[in-house]
PDB file of N, CA and C in Angstrom:
ATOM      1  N   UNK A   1      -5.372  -4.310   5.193  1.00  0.00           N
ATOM      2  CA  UNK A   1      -5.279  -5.275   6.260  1.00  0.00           C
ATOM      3  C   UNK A   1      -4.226  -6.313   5.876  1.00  0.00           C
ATOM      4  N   UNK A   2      -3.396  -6.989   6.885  1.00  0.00           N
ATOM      5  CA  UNK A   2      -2.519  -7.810   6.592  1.00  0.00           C
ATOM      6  C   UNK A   2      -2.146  -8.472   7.787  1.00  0.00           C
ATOM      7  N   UNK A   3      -1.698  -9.567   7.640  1.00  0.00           N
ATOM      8  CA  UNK A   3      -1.328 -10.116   8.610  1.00  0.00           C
ATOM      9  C   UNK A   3      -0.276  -9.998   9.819  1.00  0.00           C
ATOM     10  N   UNK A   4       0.250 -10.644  10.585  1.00  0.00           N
ATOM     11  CA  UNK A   4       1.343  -9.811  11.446  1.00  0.00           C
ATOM     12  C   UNK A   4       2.725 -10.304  10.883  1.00  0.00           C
ATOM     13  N   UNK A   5       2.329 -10.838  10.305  1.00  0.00           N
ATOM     14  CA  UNK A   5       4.342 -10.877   9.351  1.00  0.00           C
ATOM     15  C   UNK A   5       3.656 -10.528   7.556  1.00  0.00           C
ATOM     16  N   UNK A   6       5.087 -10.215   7.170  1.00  0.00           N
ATOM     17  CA  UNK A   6       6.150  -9.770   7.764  1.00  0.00           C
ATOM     18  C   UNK A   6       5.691  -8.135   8.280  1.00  0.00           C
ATOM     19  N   UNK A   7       7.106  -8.303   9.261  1.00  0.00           N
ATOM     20  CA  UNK A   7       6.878  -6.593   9.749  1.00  0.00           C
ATOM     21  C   UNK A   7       6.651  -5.301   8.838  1.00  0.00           C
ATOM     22  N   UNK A   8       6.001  -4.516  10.204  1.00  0.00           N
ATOM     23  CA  UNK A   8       6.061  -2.849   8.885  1.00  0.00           C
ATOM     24  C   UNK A   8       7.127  -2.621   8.699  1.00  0.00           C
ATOM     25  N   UNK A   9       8.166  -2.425   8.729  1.00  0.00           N
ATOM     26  CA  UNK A   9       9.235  -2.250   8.040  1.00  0.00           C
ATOM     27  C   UNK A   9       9.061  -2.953   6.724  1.00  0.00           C
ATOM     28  N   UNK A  10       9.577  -4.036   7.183  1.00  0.00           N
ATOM     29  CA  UNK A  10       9.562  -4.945   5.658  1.00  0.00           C
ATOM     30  C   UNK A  10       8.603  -4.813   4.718  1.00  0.00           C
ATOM     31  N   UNK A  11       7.292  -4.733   5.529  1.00  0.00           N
ATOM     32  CA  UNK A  11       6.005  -4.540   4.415  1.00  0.00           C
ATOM     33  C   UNK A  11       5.953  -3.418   3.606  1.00  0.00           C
ATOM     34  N   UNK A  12       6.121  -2.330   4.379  1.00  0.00           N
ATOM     35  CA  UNK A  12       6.615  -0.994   4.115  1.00  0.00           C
ATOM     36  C   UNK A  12       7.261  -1.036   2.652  1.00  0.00           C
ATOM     37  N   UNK A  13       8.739  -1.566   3.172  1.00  0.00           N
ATOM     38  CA  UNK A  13       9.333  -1.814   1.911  1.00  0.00           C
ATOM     39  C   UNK A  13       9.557  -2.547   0.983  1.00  0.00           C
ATOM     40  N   UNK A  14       9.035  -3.207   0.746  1.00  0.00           N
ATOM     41  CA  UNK A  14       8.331  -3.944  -0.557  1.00  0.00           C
ATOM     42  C   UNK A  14       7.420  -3.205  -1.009  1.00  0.00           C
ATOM     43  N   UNK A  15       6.269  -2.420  -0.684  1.00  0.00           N
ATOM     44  CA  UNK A  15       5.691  -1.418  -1.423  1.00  0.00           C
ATOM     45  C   UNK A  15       6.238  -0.582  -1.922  1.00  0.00           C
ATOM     46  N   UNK A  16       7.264  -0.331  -1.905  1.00  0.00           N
ATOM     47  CA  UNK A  16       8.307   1.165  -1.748  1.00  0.00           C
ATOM     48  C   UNK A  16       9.449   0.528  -3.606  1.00  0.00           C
ATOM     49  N   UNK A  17       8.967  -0.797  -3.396  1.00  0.00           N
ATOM     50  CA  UNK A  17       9.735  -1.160  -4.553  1.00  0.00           C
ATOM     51  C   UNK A  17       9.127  -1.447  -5.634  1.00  0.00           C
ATOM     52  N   UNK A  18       7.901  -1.361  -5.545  1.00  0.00           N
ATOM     53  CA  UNK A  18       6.598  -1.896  -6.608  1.00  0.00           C
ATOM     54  C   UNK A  18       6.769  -0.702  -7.949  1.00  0.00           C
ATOM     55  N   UNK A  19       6.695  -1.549  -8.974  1.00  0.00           N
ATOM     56  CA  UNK A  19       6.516  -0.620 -10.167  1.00  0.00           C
ATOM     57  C   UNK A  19       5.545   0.908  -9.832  1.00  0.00           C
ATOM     58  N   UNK A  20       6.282   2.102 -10.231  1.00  0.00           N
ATOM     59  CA  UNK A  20       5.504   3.403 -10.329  1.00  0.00           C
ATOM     60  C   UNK A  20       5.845   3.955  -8.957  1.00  0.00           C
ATOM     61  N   UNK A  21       6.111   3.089  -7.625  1.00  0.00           N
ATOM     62  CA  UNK A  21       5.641   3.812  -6.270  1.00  0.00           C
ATOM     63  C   UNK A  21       6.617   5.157  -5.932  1.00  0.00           C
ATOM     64  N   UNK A  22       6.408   6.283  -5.866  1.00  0.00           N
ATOM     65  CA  UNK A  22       7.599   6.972  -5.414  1.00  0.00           C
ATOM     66  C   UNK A  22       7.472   7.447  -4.067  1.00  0.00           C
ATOM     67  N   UNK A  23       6.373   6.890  -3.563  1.00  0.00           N
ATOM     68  CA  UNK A  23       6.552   7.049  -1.803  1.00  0.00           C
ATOM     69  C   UNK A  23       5.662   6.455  -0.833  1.00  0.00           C
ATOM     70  N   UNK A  24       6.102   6.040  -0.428  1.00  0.00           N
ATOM     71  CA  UNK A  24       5.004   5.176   0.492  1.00  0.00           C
ATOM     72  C   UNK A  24       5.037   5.603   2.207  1.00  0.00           C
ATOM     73  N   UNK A  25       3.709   5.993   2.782  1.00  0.00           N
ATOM     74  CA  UNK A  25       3.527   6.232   3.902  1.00  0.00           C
ATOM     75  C   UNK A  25       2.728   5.354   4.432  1.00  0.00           C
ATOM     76  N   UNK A  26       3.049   4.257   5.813  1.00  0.00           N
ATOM     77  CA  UNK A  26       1.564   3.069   6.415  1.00  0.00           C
ATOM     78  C   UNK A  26       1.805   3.848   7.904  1.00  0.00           C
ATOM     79  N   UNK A  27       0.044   3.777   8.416  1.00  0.00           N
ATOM     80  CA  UNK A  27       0.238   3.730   9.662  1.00  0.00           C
ATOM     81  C   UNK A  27      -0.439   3.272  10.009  1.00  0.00           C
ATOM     82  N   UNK A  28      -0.269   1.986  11.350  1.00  0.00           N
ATOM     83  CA  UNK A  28      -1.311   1.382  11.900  1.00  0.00           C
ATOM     84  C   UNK A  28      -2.292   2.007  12.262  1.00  0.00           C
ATOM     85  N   UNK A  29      -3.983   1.186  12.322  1.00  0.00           N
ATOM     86  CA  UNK A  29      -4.807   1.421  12.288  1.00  0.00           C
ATOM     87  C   UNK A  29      -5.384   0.766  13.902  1.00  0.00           C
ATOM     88  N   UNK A  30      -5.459  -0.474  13.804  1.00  0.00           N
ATOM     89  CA  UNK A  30      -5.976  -1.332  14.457  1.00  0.00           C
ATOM     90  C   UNK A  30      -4.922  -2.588  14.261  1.00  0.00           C
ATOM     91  N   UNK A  31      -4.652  -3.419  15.613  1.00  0.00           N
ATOM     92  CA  UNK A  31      -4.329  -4.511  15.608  1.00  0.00           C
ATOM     93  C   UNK A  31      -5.186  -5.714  16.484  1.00  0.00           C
ATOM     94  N   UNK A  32      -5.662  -6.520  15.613  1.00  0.00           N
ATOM     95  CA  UNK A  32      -6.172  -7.535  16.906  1.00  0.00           C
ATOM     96  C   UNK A  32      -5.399  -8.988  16.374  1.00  0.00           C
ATOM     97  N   UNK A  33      -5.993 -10.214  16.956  1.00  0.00           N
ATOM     98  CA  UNK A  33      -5.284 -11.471  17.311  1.00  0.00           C
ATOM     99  C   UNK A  33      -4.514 -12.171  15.986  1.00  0.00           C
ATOM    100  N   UNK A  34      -4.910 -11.495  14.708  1.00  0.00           N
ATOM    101  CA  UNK A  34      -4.711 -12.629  13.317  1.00  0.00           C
ATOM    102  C   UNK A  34      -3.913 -11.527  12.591  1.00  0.00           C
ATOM    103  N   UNK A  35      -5.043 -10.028  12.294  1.00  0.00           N
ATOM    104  CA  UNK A  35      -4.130  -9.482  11.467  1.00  0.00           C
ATOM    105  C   UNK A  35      -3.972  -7.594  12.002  1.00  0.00           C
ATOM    106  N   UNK A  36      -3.626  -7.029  10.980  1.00  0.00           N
ATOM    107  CA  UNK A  36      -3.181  -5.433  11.768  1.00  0.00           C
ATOM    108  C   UNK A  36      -4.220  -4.980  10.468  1.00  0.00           C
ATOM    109  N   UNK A  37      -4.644  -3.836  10.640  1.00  0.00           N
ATOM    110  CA  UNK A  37      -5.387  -2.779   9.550  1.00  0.00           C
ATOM    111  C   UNK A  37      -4.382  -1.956   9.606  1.00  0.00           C
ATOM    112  N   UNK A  38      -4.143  -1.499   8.378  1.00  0.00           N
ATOM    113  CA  UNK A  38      -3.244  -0.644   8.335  1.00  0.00           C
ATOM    114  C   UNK A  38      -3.866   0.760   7.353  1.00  0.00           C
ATOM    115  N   UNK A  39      -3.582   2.198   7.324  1.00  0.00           N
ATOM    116  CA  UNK A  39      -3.778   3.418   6.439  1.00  0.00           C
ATOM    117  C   UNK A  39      -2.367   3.316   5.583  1.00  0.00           C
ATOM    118  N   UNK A  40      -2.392   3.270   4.226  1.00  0.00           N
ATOM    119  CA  UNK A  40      -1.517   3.148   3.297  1.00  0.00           C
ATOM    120  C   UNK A  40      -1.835   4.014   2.530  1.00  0.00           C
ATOM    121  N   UNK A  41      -1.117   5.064   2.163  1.00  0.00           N
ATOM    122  CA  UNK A  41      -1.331   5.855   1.379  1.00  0.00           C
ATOM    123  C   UNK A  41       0.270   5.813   0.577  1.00  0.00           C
ATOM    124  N   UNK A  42      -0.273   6.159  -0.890  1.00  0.00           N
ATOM    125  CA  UNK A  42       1.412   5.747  -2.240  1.00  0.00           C
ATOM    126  C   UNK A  42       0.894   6.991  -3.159  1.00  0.00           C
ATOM    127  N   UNK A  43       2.052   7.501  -3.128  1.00  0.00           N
ATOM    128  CA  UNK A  43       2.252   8.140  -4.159  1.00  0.00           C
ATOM    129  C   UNK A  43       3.227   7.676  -5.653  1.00  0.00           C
ATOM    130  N   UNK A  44       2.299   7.955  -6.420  1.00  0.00           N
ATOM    131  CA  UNK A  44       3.204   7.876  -7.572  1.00  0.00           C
ATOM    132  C   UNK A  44       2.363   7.155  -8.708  1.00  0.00           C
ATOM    133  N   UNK A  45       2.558   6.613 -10.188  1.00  0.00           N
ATOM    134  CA  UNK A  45       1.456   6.246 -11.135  1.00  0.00           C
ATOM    135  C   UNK A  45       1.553   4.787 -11.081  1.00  0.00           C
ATOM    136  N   UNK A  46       0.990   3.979 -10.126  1.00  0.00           N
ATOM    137  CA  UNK A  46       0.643   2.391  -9.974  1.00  0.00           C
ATOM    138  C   UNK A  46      -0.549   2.065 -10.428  1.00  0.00           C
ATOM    139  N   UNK A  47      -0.189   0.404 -11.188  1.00  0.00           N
ATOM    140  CA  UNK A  47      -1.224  -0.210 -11.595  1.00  0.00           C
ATOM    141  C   UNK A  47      -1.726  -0.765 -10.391  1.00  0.00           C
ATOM    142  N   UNK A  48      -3.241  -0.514 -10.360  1.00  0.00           N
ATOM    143  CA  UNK A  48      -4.227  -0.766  -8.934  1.00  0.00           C
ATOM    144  C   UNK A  48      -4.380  -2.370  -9.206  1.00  0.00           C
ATOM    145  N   UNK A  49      -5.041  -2.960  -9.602  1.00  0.00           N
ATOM    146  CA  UNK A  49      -4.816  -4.653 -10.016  1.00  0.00           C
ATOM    147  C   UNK A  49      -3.460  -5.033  -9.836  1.00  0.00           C
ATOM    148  N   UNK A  50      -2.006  -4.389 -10.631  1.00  0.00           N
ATOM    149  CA  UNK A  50      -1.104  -4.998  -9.934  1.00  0.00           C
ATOM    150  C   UNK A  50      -0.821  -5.339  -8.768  1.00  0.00           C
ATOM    151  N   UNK A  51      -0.795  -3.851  -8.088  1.00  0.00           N
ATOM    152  CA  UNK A  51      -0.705  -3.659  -7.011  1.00  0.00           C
ATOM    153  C   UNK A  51      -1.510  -4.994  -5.962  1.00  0.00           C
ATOM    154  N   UNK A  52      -2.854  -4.706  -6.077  1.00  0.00           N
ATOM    155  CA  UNK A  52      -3.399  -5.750  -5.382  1.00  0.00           C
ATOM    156  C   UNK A  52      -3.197  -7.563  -5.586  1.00  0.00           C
ATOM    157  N   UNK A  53      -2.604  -8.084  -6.517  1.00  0.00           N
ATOM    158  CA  UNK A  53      -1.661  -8.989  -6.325  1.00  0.00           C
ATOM    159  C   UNK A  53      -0.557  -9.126  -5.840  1.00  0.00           C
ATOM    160  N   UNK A  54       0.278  -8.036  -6.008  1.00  0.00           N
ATOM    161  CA  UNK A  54       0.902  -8.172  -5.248  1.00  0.00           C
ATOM    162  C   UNK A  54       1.450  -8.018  -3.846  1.00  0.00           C
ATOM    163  N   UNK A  55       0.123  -7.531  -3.320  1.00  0.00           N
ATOM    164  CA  UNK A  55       0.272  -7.160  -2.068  1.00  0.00           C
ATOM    165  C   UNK A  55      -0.378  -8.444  -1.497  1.00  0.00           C
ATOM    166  N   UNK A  56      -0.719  -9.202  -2.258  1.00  0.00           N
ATOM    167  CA  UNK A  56      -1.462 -10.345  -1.208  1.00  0.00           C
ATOM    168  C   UNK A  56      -0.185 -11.265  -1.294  1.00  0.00           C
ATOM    169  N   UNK A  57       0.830 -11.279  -1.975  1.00  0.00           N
ATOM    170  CA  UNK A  57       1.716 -12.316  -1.591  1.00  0.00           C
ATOM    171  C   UNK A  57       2.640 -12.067  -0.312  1.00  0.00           C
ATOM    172  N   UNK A  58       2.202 -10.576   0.454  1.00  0.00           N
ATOM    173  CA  UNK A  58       2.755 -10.398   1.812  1.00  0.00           C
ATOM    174  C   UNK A  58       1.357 -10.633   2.580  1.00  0.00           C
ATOM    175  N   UNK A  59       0.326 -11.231   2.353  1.00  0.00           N
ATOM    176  CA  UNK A  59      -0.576 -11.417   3.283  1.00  0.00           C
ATOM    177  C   UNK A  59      -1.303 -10.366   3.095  1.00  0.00           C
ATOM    178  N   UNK A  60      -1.427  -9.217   2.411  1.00  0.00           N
ATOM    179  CA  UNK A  60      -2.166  -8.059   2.954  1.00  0.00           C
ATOM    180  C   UNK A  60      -3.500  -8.206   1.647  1.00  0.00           C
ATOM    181  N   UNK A  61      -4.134  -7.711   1.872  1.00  0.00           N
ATOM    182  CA  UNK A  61      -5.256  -6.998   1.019  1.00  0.00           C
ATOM    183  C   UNK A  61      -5.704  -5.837   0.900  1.00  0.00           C
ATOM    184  N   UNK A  62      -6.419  -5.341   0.013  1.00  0.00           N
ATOM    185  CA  UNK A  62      -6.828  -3.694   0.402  1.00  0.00           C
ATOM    186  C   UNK A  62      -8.787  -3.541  -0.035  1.00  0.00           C
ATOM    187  N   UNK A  63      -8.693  -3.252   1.299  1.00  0.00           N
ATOM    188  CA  UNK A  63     -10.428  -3.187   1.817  1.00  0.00           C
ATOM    189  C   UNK A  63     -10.670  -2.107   1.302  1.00  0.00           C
ATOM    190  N   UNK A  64     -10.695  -1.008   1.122  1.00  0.00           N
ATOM    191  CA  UNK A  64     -11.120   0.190   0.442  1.00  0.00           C
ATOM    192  C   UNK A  64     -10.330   0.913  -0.008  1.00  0.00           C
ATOM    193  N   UNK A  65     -10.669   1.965  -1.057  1.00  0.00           N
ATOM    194  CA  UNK A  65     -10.071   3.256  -1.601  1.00  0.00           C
ATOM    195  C   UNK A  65     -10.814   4.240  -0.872  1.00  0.00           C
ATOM    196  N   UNK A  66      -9.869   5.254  -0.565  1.00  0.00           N
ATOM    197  CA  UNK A  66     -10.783   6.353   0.218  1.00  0.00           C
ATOM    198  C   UNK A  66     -10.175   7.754  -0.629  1.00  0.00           C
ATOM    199  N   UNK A  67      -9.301   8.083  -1.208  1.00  0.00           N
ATOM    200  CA  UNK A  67      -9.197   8.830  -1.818  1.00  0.00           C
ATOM    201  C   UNK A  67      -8.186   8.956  -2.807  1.00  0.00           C
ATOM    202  N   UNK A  68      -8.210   9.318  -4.124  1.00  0.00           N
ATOM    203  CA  UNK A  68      -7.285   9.365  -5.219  1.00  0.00           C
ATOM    204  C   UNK A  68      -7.290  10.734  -5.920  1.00  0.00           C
ATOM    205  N   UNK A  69      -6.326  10.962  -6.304  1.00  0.00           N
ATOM    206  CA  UNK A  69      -5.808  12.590  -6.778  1.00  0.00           C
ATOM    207  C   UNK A  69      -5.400  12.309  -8.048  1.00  0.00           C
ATOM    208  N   UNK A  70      -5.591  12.877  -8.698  1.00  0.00           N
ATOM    209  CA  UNK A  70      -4.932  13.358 -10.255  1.00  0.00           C
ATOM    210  C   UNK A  70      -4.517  14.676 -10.140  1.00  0.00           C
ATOM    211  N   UNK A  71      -2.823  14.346 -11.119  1.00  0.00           N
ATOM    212  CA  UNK A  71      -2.770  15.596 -11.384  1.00  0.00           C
ATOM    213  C   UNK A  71      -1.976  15.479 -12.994  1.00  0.00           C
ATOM    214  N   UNK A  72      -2.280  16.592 -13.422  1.00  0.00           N
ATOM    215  CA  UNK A  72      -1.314  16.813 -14.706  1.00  0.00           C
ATOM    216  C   UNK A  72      -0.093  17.355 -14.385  1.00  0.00           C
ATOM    217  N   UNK A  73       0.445  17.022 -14.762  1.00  0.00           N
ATOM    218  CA  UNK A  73       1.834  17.432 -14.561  1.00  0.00           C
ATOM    219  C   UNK A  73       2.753  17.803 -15.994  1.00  0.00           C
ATOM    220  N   UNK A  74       2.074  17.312 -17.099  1.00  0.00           N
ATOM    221  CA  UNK A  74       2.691  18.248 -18.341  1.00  0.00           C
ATOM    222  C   UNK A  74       2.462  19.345 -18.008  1.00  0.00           C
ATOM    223  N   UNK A  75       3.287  20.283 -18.295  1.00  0.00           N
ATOM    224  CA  UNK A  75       3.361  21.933 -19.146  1.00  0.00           C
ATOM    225  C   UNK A  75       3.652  22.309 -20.620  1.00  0.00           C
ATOM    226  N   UNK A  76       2.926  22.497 -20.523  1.00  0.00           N
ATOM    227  CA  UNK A  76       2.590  23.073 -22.165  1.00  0.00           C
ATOM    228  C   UNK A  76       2.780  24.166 -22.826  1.00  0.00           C
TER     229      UNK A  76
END
């Protein structure tokens, strides 16, 4: 959830620049009078505490985790 500034674009990309992210997909959820819900899904190895500081200095927060993947990716 986040507020209505700055725009998805912009919000977008500032996630897109965060340590680890190598891809970022948002799509609105819900918008009403104060703020927008947004589905954010990132790929790539981010610190979750970072992350959530720094997403509140664009206004946003993050209300739940709904799903996380591991994978290995060494070969051995």
């Amino acid at each position: 959830m986040k507020s209505h500034q700055p725009a998805l674009p912009e919000f977008t990309a500032s996630i897109g620049v965060f340590e680890g992210v190598q891809r970022v997909d948002v799509a609105v959820d819900e918008i009403d009078e104060e703020t927008v819900s947004l589905r954010v899904v990132i790929d790539g190895d981010v610190n979750y505490d970072g992350l959530k500081t720094y997403l509140a200095r664009y206004g946003a927060e993050i209300h739940s985790v709904d799903r996380v993947i591991v994978e290995d990716l060494e070969v051995g």
